[in-house]
Protein backbone atom coordinates (compact mmCIF):
# COMPACT_ATOMS: atom_id res chain seq x y z
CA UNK A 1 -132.17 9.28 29.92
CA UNK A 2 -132.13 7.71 33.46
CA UNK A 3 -135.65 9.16 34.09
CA UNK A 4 -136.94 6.82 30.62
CA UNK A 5 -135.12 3.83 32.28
CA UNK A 6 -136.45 4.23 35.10
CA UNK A 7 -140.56 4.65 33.62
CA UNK A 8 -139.42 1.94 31.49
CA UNK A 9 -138.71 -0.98 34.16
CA UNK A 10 -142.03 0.35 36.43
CA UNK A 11 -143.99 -0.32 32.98
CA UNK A 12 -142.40 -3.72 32.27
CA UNK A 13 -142.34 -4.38 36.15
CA UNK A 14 -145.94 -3.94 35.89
CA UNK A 15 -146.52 -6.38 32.80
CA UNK A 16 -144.29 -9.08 34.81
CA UNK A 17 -147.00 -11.45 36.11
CA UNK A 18 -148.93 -11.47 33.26
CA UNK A 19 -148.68 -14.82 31.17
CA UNK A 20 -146.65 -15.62 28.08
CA UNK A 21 -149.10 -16.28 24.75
CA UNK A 22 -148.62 -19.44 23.57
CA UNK A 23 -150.35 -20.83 20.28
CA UNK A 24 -153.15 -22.71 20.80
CA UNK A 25 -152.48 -24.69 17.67
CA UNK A 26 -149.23 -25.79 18.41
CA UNK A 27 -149.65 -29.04 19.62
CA UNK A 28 -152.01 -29.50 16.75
CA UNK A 29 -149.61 -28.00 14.36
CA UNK A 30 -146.96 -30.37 15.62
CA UNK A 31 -149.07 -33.93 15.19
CA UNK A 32 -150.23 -32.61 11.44
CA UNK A 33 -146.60 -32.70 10.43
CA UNK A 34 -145.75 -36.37 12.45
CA UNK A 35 -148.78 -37.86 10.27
CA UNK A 36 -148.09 -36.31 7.30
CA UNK A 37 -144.24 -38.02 7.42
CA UNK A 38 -145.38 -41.14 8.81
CA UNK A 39 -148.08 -41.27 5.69
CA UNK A 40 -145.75 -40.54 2.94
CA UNK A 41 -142.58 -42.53 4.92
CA UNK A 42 -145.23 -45.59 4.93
CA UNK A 43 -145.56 -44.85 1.06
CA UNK A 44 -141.62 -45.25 0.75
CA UNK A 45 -141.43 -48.23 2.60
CA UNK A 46 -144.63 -50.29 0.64
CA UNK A 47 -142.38 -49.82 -2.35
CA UNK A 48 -140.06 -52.44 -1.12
CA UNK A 49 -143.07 -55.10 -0.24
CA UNK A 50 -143.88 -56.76 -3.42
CA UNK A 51 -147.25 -57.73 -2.78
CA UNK A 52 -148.18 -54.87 -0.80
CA UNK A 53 -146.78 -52.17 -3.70
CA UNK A 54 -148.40 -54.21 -6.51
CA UNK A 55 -152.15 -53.51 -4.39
CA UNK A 56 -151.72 -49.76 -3.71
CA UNK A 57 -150.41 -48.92 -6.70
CA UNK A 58 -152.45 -50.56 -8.56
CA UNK A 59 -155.06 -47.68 -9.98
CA UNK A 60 -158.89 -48.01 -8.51
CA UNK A 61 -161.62 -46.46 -10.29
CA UNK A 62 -163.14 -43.56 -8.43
CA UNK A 63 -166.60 -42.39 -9.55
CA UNK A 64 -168.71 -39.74 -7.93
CA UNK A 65 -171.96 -39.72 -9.76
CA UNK A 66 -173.35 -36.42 -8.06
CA UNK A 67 -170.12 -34.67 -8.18
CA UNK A 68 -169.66 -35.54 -11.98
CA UNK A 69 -166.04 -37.32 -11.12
CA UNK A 70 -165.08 -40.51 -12.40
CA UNK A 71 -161.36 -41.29 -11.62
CA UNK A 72 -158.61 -44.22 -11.41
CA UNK A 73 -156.63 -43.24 -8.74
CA UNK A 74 -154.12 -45.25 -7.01
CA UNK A 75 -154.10 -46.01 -3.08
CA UNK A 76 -150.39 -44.73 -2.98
CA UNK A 77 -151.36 -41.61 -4.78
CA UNK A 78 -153.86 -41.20 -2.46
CA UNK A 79 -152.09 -41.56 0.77
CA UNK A 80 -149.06 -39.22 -0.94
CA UNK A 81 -151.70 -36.53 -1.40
CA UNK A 82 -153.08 -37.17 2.32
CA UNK A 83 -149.81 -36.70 3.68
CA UNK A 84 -148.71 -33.20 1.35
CA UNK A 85 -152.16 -31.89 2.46
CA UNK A 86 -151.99 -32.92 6.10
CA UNK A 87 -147.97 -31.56 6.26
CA UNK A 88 -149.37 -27.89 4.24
CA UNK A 89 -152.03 -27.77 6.74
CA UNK A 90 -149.79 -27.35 9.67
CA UNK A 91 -147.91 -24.95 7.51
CA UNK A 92 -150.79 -22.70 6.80
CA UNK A 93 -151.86 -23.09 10.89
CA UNK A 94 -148.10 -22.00 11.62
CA UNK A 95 -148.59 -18.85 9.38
CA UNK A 96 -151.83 -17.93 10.86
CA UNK A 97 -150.24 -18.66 14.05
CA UNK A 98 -147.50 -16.48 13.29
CA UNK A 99 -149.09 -13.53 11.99
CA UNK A 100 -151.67 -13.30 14.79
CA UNK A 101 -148.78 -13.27 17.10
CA UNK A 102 -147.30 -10.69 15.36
CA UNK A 103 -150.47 -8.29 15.86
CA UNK A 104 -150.42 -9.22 19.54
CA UNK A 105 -147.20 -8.09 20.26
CA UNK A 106 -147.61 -4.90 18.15
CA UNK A 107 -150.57 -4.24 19.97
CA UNK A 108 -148.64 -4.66 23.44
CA UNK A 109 -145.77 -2.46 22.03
CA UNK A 110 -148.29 0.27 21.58
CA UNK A 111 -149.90 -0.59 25.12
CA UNK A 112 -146.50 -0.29 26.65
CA UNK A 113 -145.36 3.15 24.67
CA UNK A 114 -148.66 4.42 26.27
CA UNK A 115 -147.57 3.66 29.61
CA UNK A 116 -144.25 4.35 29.54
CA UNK A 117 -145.60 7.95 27.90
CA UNK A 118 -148.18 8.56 31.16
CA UNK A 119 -145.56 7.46 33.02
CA UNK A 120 -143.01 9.82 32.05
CA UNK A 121 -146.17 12.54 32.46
CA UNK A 122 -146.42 11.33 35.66
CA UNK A 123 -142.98 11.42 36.85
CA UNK A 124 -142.60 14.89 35.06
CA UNK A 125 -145.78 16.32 37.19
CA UNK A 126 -144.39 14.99 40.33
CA UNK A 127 -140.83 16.62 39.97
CA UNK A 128 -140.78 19.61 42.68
CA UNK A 129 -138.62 22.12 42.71
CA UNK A 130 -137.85 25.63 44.09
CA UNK A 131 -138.36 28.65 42.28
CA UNK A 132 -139.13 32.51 42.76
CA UNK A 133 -140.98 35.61 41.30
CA UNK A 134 -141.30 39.66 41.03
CA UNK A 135 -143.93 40.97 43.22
CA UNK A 136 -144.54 44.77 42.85
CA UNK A 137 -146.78 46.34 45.38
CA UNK A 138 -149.44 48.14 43.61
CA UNK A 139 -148.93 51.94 44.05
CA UNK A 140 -146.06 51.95 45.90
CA UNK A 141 -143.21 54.56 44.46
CA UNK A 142 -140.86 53.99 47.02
CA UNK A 143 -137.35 52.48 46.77
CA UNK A 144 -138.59 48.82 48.77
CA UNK A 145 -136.26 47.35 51.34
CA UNK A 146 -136.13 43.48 51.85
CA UNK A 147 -135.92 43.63 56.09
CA UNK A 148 -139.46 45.52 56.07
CA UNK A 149 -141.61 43.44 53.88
CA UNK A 150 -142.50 39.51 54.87
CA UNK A 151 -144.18 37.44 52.74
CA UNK A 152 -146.80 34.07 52.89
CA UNK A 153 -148.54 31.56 50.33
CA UNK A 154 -150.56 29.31 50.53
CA UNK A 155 -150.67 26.65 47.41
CA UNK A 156 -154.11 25.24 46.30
CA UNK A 157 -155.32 21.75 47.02
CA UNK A 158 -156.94 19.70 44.12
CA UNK A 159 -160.77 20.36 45.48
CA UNK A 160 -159.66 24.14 45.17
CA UNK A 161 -159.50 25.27 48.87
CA UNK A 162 -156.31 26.90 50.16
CA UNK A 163 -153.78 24.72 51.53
CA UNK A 164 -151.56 25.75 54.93
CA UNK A 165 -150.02 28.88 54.66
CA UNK A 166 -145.98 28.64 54.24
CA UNK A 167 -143.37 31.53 55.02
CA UNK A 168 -141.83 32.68 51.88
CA UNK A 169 -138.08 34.06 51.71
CA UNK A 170 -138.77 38.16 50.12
CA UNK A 171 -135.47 39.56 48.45
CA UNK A 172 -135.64 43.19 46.45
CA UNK A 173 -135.17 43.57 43.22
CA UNK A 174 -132.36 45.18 41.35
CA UNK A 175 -134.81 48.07 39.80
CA UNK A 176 -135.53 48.75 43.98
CA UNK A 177 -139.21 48.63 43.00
CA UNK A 178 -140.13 45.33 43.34
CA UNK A 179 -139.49 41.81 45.38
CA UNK A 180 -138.36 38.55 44.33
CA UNK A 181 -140.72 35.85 46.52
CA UNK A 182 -139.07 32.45 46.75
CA UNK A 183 -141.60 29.56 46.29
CA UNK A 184 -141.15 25.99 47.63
CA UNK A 185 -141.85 22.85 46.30
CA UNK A 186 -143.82 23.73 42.61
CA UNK A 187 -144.45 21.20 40.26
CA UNK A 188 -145.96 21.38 36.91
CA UNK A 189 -149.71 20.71 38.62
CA UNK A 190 -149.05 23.10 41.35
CA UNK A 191 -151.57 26.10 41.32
CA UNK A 192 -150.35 29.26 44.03
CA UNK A 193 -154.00 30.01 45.85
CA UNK A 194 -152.94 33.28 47.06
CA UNK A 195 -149.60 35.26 47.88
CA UNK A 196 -150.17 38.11 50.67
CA UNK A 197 -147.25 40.66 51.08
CA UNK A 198 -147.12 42.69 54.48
CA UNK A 199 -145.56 45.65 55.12
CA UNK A 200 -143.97 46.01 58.73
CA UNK A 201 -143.85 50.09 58.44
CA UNK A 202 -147.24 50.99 57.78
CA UNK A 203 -149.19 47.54 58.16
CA UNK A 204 -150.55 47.24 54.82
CA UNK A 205 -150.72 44.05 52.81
CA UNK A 206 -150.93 43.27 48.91
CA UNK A 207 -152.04 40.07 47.53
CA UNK A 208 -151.28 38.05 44.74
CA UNK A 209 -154.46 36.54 43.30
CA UNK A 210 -154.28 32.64 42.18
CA UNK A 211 -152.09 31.86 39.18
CA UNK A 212 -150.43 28.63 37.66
CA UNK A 213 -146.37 29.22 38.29
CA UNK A 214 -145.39 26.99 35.52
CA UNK A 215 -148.39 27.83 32.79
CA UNK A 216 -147.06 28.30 29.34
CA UNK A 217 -146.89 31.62 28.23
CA UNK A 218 -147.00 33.17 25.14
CA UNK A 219 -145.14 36.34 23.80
CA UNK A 220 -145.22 38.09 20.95
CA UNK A 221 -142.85 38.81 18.64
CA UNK A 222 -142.21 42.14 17.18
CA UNK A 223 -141.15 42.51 13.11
């Protein structure tokens, strides 16, 4: 759980300079809706002016040959329908702006679940820890003693050449026919180049050819 927290501030840590979206239209959005009040509250207020409220709502004859319109309209009427259009046009700009925002930020939700998912990879890969194996010497019968066998590995860089070679702690077995080689350091990306067992009796060495410690593995189950 503290490992999540932790991937989860470096991601948002990482988004912190990065500017917050605003609406382009919002300013825009915001003068639609003074003019549309200010129209129809002009309306309201001619009512009260005699000679003003006789002229604009007094009905004018609108006729628009090429359109095939012909009309008596009144000035009030049209100023009422100039401010309800100009007041529904910041509403619809509002509702584009808001569901355009709403895609942004589920985008970024997905952006940031993809980093904080490579992130966890990452921290998982990087984990190191010690662990250990069974080594048996290839055609060796005998009962093995720990104090005459020593033991080195050498881990493999990523271009693939062997890194240094490190001493390894070599404990035997229970069964007496094998050794338990303590490895240092493995993480999930960690690839063993080579581990060569020596034998301090009669000289003789055995390697281990190269091999992924932490591989998968897959066994089969019997019915």
């Amino acid at each position: 759980m503290m490992s999540q927290f932790r991937c989860l501030a470096l991601v948002f840590q990482a988004n912190v300079d990065q500017t917050v979206r605003t609406d382009p239209n919002q300013s825009l959005n915001f003068w639609l809706v003074i003019a549309g009040i200010m129209i129809i509250f002009f309306c309201m207020l001619t009512v009260f002016v005699p000679r003003i409220k006789e002229f604009i709502t007094k009905p004018q004859e609108l006729n628009l040959s090429k359109l095939g319109i012909s009309m008596k309209v009144s000035i009030l009427t049209v100023f009422v329908l100039m401010g309800f259009v100009l007041s529904l046009s910041s509403f619809v700009l509002q509702w584009q702006g808001y569901v355009k925002r709403t895609a942004d930020y589920q985008q970024e939700i997905i952006g940031l679940n993809v980093k904080l998912k490579s992130k966890e990879d990452e921290e998982s890969r990087s984990r190191k820890f010690d662990m250990s194996i069974l080594v048996k010497p290839d055609g060796n019968n005998e009962d093995l003693k720990s104090d005459l066998w020593s033991c080195k590995y050498q881990f493999e860089t990523p271009s693939g050449e062997p890194d240094r070679e490190v001493d390894a702690t070599v404990v035997r077995n229970r069964d007496g026919k094998s050794l338990r080689v303590f490895l240092k350091d493995v993480s999930a990306d960690t690839r063993v180049f080579n581990i060569t067992l020596f034998n301090k009796t009669n000289s003789k060495t055995w390697t281990v050819p190269s091999f992924t410690p932490l591989k998968d593995a897959e066994f089969l189950a019997s019915k």
